[in-house]
PDB file of N, CA and C in Angstrom:
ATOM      1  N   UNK A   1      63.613 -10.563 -58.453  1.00  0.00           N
ATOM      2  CA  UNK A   1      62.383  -9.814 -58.595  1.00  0.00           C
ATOM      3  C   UNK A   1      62.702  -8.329 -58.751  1.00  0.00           C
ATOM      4  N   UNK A   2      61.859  -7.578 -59.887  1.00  0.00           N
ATOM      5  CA  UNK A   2      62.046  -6.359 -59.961  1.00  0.00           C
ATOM      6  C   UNK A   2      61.256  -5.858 -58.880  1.00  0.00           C
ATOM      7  N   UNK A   3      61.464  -4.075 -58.049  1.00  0.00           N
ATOM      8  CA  UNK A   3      61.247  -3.396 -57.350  1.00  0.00           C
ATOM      9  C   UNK A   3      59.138  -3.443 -57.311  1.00  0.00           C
ATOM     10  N   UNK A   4      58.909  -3.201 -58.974  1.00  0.00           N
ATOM     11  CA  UNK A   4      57.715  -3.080 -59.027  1.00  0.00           C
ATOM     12  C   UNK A   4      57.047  -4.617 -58.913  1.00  0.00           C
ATOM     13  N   UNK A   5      57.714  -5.717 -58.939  1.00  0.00           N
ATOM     14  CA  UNK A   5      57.118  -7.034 -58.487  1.00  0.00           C
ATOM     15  C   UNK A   5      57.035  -6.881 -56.957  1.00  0.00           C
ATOM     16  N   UNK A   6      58.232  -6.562 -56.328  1.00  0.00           N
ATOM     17  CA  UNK A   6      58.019  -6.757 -54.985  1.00  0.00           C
ATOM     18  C   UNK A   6      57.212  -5.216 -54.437  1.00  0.00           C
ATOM     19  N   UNK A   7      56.957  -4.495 -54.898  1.00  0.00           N
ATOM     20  CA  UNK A   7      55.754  -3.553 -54.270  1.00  0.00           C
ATOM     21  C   UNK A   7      53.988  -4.099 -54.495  1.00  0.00           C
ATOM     22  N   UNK A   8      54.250  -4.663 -55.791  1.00  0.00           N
ATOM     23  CA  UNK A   8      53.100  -5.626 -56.326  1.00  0.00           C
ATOM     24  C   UNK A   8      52.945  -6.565 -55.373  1.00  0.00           C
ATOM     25  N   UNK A   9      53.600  -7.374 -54.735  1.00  0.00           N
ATOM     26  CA  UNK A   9      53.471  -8.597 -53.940  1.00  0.00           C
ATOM     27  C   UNK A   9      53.371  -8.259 -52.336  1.00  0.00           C
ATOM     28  N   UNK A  10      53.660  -6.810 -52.214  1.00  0.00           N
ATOM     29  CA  UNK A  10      53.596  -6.461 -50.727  1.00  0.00           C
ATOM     30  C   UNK A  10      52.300  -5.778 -50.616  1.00  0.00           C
ATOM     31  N   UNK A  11      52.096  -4.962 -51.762  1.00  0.00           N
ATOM     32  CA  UNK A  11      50.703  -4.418 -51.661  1.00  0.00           C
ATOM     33  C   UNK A  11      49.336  -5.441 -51.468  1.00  0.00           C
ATOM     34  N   UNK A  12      50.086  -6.710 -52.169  1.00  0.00           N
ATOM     35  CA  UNK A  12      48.915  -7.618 -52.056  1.00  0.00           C
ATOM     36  C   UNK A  12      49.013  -8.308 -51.064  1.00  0.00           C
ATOM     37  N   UNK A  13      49.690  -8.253 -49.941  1.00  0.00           N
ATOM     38  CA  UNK A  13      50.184  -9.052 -48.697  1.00  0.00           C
ATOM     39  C   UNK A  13      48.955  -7.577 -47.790  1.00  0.00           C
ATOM     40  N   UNK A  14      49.201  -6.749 -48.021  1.00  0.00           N
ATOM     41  CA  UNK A  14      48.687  -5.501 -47.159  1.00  0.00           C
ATOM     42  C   UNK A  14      47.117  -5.601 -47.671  1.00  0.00           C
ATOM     43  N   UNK A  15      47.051  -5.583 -48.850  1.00  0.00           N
ATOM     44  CA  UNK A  15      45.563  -5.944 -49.230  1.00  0.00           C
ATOM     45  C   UNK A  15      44.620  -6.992 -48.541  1.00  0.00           C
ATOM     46  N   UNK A  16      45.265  -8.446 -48.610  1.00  0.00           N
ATOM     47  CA  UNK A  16      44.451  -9.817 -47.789  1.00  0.00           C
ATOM     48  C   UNK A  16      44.533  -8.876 -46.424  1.00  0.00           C
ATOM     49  N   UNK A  17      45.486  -8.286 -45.693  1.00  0.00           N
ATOM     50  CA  UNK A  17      45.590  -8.205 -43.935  1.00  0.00           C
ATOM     51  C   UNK A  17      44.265  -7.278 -43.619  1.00  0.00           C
ATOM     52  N   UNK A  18      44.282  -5.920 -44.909  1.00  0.00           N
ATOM     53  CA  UNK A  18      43.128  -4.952 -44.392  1.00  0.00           C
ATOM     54  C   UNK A  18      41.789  -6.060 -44.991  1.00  0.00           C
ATOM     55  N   UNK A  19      41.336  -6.311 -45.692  1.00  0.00           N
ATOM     56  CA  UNK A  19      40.296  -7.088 -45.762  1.00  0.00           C
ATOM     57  C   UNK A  19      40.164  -8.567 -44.354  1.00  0.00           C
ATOM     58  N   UNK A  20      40.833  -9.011 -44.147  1.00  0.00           N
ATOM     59  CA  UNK A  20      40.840  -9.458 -42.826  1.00  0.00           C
ATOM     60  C   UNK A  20      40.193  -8.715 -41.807  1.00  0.00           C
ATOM     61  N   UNK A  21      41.046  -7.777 -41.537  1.00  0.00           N
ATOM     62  CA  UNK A  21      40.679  -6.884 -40.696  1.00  0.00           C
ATOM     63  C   UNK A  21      39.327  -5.976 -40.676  1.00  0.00           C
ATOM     64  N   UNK A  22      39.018  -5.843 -41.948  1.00  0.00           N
ATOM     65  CA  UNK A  22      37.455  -5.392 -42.552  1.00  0.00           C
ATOM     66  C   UNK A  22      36.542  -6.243 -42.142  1.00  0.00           C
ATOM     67  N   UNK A  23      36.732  -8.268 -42.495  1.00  0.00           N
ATOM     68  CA  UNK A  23      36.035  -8.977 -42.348  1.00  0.00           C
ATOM     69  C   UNK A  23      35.400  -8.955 -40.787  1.00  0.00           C
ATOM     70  N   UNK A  24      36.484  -8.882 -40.379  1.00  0.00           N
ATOM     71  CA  UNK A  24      36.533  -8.878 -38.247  1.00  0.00           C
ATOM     72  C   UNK A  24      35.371  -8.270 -37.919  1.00  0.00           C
ATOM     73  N   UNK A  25      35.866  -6.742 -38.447  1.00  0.00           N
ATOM     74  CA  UNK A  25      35.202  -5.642 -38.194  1.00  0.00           C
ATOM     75  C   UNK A  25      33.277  -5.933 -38.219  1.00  0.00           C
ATOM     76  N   UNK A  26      33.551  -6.202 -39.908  1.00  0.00           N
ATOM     77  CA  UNK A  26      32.055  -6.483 -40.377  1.00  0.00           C
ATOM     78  C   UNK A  26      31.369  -7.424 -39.198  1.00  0.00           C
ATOM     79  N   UNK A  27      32.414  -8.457 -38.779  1.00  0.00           N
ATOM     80  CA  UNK A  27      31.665  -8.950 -38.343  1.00  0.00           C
ATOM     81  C   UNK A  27      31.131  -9.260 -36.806  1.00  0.00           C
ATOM     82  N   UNK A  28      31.914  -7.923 -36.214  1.00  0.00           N
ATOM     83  CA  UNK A  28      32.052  -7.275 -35.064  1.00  0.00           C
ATOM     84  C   UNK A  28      30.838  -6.695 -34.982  1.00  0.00           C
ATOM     85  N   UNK A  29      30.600  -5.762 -35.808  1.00  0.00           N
ATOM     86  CA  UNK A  29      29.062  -5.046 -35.937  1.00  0.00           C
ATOM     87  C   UNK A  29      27.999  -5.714 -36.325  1.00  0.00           C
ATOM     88  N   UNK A  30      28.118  -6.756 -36.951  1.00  0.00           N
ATOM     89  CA  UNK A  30      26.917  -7.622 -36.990  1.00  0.00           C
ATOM     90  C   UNK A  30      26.392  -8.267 -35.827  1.00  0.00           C
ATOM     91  N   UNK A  31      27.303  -8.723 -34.950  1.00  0.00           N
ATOM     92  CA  UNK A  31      26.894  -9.494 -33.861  1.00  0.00           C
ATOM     93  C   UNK A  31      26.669  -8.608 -32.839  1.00  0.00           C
ATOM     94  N   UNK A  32      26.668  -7.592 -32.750  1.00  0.00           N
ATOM     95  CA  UNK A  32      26.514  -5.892 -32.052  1.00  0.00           C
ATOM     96  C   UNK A  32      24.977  -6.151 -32.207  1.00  0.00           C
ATOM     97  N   UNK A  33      24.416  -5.988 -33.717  1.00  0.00           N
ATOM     98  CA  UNK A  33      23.588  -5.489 -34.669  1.00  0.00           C
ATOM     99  C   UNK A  33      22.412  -6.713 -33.858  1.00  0.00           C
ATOM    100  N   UNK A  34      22.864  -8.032 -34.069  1.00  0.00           N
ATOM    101  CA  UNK A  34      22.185  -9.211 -33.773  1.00  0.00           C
ATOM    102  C   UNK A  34      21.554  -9.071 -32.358  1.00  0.00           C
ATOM    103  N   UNK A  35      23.079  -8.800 -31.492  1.00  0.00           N
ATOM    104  CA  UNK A  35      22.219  -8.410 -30.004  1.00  0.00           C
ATOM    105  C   UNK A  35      21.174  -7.774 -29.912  1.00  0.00           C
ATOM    106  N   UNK A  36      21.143  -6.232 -30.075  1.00  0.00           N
ATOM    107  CA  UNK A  36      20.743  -5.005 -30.217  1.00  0.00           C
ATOM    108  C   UNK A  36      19.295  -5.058 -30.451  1.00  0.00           C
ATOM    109  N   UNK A  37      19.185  -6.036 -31.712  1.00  0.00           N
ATOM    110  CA  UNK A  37      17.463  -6.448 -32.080  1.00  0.00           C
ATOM    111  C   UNK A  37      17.098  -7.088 -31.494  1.00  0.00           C
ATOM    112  N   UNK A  38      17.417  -8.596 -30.835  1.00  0.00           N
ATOM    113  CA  UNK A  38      17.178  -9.532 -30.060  1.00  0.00           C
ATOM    114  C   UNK A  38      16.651  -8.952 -28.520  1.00  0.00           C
ATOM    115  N   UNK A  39      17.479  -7.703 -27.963  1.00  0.00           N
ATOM    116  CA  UNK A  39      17.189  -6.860 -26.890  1.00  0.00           C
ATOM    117  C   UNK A  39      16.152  -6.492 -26.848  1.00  0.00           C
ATOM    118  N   UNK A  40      15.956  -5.321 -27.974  1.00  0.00           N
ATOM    119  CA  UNK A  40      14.419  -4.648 -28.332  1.00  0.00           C
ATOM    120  C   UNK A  40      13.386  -5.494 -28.428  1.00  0.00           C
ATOM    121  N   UNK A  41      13.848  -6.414 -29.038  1.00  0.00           N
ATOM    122  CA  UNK A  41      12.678  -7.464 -29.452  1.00  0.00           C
ATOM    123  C   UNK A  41      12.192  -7.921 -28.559  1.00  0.00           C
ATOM    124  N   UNK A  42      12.808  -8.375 -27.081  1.00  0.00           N
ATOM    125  CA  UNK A  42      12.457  -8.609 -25.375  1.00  0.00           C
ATOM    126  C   UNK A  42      11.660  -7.510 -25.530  1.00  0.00           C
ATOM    127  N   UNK A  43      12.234  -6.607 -25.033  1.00  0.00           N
ATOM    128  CA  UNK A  43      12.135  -5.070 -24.382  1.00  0.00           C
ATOM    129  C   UNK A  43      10.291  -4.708 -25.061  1.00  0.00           C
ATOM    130  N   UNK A  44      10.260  -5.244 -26.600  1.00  0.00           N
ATOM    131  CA  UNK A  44       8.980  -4.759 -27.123  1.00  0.00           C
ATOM    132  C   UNK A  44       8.315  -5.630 -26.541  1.00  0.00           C
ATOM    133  N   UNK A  45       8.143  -7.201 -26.360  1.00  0.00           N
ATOM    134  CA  UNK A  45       7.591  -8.162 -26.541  1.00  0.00           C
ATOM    135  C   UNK A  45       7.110  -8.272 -24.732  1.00  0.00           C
ATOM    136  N   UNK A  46       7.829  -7.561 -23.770  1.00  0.00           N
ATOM    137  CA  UNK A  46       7.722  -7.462 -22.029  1.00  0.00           C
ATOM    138  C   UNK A  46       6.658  -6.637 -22.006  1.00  0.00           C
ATOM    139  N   UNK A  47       7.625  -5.336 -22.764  1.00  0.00           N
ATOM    140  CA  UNK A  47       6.446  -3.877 -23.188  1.00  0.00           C
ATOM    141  C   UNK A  47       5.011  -4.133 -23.089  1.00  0.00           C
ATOM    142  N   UNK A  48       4.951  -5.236 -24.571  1.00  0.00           N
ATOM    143  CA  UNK A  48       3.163  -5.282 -24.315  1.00  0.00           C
ATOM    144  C   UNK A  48       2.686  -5.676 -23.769  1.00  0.00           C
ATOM    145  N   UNK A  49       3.374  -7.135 -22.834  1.00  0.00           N
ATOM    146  CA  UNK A  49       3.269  -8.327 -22.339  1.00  0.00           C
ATOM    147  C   UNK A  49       2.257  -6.771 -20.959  1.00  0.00           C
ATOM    148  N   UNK A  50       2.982  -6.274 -20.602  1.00  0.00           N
ATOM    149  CA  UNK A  50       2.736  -5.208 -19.506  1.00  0.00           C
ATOM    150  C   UNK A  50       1.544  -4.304 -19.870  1.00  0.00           C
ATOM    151  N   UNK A  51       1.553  -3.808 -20.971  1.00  0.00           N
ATOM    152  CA  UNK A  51       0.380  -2.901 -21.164  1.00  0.00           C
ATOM    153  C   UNK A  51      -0.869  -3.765 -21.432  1.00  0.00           C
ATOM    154  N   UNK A  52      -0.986  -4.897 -22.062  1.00  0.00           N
ATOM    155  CA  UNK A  52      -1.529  -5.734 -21.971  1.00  0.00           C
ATOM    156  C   UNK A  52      -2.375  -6.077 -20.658  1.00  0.00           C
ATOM    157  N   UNK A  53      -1.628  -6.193 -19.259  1.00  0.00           N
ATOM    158  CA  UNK A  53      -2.118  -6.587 -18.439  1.00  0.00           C
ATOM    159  C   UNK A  53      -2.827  -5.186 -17.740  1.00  0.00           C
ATOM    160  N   UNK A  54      -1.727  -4.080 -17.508  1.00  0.00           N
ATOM    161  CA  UNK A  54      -2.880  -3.078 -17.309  1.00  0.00           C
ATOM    162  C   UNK A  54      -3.874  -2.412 -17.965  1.00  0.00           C
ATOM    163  N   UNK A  55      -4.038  -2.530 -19.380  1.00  0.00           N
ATOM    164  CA  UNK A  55      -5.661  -2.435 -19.681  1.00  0.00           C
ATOM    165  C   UNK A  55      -5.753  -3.290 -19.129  1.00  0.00           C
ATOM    166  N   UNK A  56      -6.071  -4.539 -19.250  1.00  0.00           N
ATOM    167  CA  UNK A  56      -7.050  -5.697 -18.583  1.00  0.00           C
ATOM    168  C   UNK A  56      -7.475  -5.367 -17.531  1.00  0.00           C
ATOM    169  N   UNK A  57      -6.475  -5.043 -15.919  1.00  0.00           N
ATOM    170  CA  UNK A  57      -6.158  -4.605 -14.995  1.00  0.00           C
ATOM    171  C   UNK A  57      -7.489  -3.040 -14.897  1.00  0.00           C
ATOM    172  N   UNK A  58      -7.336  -2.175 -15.504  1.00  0.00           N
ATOM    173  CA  UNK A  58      -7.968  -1.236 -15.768  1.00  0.00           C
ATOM    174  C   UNK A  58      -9.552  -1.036 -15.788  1.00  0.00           C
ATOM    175  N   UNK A  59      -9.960  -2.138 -16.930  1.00  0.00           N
ATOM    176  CA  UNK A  59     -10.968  -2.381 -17.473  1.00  0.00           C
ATOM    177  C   UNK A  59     -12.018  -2.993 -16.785  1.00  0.00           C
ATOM    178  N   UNK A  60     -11.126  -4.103 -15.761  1.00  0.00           N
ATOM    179  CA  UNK A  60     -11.440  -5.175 -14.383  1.00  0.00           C
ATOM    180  C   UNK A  60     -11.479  -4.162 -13.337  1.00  0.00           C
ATOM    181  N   UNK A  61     -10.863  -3.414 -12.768  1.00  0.00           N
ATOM    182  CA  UNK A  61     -10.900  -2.427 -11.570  1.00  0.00           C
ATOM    183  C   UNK A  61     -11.250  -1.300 -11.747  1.00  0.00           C
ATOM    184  N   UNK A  62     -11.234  -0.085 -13.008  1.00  0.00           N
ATOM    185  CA  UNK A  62     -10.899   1.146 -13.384  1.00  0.00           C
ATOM    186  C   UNK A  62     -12.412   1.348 -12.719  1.00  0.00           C
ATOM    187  N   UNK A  63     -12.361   2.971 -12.968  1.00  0.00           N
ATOM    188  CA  UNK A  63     -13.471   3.749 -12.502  1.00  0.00           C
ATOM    189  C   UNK A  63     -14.984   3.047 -12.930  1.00  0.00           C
ATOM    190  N   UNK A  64     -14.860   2.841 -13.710  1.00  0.00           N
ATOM    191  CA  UNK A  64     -16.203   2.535 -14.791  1.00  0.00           C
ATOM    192  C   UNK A  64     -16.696   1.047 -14.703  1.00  0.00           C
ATOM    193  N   UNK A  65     -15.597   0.929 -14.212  1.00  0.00           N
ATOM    194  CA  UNK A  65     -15.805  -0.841 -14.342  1.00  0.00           C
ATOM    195  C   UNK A  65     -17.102  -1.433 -13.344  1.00  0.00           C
ATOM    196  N   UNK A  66     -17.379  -2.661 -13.926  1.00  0.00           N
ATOM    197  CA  UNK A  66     -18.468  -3.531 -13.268  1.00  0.00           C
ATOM    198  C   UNK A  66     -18.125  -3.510 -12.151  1.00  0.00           C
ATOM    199  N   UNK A  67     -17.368  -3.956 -11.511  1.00  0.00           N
ATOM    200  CA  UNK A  67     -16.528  -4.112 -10.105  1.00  0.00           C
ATOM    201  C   UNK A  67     -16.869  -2.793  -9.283  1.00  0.00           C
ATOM    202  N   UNK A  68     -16.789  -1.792 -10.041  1.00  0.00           N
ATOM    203  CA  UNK A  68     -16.476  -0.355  -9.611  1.00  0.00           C
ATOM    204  C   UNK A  68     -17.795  -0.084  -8.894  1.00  0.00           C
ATOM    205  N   UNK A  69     -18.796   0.007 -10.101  1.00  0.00           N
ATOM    206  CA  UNK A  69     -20.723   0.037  -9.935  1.00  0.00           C
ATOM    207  C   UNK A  69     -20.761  -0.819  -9.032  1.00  0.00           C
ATOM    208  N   UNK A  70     -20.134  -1.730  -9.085  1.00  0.00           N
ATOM    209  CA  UNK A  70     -20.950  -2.822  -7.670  1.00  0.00           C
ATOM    210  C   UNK A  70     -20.321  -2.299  -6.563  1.00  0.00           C
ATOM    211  N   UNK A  71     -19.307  -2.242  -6.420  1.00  0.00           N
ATOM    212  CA  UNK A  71     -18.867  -1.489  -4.853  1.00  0.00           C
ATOM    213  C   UNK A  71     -19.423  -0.282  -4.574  1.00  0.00           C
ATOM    214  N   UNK A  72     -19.668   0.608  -5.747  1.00  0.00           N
ATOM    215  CA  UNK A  72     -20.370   1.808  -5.041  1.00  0.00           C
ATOM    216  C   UNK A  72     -21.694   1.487  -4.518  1.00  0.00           C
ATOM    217  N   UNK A  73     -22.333   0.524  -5.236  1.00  0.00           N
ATOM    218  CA  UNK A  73     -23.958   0.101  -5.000  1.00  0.00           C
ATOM    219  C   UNK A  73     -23.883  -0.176  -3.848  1.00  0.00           C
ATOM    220  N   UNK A  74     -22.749  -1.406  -3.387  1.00  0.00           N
ATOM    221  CA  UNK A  74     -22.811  -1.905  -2.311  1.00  0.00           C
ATOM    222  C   UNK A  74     -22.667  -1.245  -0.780  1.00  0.00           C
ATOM    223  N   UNK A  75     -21.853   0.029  -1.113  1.00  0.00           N
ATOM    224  CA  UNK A  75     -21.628   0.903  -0.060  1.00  0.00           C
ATOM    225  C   UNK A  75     -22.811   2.176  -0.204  1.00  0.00           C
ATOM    226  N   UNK A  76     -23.374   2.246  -0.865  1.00  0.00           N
ATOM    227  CA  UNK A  76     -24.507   2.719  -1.121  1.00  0.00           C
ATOM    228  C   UNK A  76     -25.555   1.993   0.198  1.00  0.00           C
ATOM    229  N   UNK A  77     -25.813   0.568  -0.639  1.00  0.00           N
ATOM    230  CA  UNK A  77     -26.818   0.038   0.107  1.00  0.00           C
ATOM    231  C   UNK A  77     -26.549  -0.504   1.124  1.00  0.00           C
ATOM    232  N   UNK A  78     -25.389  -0.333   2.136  1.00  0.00           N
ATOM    233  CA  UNK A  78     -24.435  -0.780   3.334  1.00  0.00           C
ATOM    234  C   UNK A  78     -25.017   0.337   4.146  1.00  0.00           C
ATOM    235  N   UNK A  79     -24.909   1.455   3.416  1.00  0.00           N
ATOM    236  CA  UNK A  79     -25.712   2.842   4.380  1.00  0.00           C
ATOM    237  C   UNK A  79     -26.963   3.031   4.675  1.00  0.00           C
ATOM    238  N   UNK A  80     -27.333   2.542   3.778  1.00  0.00           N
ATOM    239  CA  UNK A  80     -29.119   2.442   3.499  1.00  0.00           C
ATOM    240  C   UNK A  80     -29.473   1.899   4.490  1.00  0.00           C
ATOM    241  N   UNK A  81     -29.020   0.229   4.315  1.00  0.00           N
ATOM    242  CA  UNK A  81     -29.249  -0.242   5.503  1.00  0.00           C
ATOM    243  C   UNK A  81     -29.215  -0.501   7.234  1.00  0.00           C
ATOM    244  N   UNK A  82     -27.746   0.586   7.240  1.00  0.00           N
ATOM    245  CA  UNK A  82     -27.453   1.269   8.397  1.00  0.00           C
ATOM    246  C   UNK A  82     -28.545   2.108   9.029  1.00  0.00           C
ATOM    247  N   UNK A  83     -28.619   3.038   8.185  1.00  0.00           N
ATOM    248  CA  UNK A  83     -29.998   3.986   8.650  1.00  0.00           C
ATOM    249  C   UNK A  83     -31.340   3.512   8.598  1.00  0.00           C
ATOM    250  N   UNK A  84     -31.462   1.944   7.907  1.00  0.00           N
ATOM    251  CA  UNK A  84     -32.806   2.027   8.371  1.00  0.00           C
ATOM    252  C   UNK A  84     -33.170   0.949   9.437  1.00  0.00           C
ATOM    253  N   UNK A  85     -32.062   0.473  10.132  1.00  0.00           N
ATOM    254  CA  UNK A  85     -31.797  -0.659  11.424  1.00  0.00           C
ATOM    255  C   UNK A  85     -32.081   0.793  12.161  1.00  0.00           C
ATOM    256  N   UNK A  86     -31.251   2.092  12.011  1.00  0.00           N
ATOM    257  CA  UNK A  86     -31.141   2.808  13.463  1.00  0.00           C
ATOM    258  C   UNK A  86     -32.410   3.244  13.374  1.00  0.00           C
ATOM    259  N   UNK A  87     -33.497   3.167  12.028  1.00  0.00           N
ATOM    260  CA  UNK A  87     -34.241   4.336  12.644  1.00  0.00           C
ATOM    261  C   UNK A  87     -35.289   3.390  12.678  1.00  0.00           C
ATOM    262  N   UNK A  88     -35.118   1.977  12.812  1.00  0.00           N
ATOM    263  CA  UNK A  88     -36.189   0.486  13.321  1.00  0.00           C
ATOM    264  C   UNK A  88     -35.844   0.776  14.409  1.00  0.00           C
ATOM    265  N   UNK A  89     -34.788   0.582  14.986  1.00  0.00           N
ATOM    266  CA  UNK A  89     -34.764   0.041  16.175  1.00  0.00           C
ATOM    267  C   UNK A  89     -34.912   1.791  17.681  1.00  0.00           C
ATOM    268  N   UNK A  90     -34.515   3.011  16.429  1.00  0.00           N
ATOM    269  CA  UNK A  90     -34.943   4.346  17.014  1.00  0.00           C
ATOM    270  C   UNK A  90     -36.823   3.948  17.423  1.00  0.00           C
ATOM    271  N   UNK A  91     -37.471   3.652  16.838  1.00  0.00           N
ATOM    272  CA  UNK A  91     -38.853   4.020  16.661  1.00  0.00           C
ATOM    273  C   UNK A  91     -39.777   2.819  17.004  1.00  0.00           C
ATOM    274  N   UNK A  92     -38.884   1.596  17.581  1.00  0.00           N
ATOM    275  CA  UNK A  92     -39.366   0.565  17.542  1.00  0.00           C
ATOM    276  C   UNK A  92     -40.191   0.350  19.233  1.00  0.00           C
TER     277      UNK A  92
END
């Protein structure tokens, strides 16, 4: 074999090893890549799972809420009725 066959045949021995080594690589970062979304994709999918429940949570308890009006009514008319036992049984 001439000099330039065997630089020809080594270059192409060095060629397959770095493409090997490219392939690895590639496919090192893909399965990186695969995790990475699969994570977020939890991470989004908990996310709403959560905000989800506190509006609900919010909407059911918050200031404004039905729940809310009725407990104030109720402690409203808890007093009402306090004062008007004391001032029955004051005057009775």
């Amino acid at each position: 074999m001439s000099t330039r066959e065997e630089r020809l045949v080594n270059l192409s021995i060095r060629a397959e090893a770095e493409r090997r080594d490219l392939a690895a690589a590639v496919a090192e970062v893909r399965t990186e890549i695969e995790q990475k979304r699969a994570r977020y994709s939890s991470i989004g999918f908990w996310t709403g799972t959560l905000t989800a429940g506190v509006v609900g949570a919010y909407r059911l308890f918050g200031r404004n809420s039905f729940n809310a009006r009725v407990n104030r009514w109720s402690t409203a008319g808890s007093l009402l009725l306090a004062v008007a036992r004391f001032l029955f049984r004051l005057f009775r």
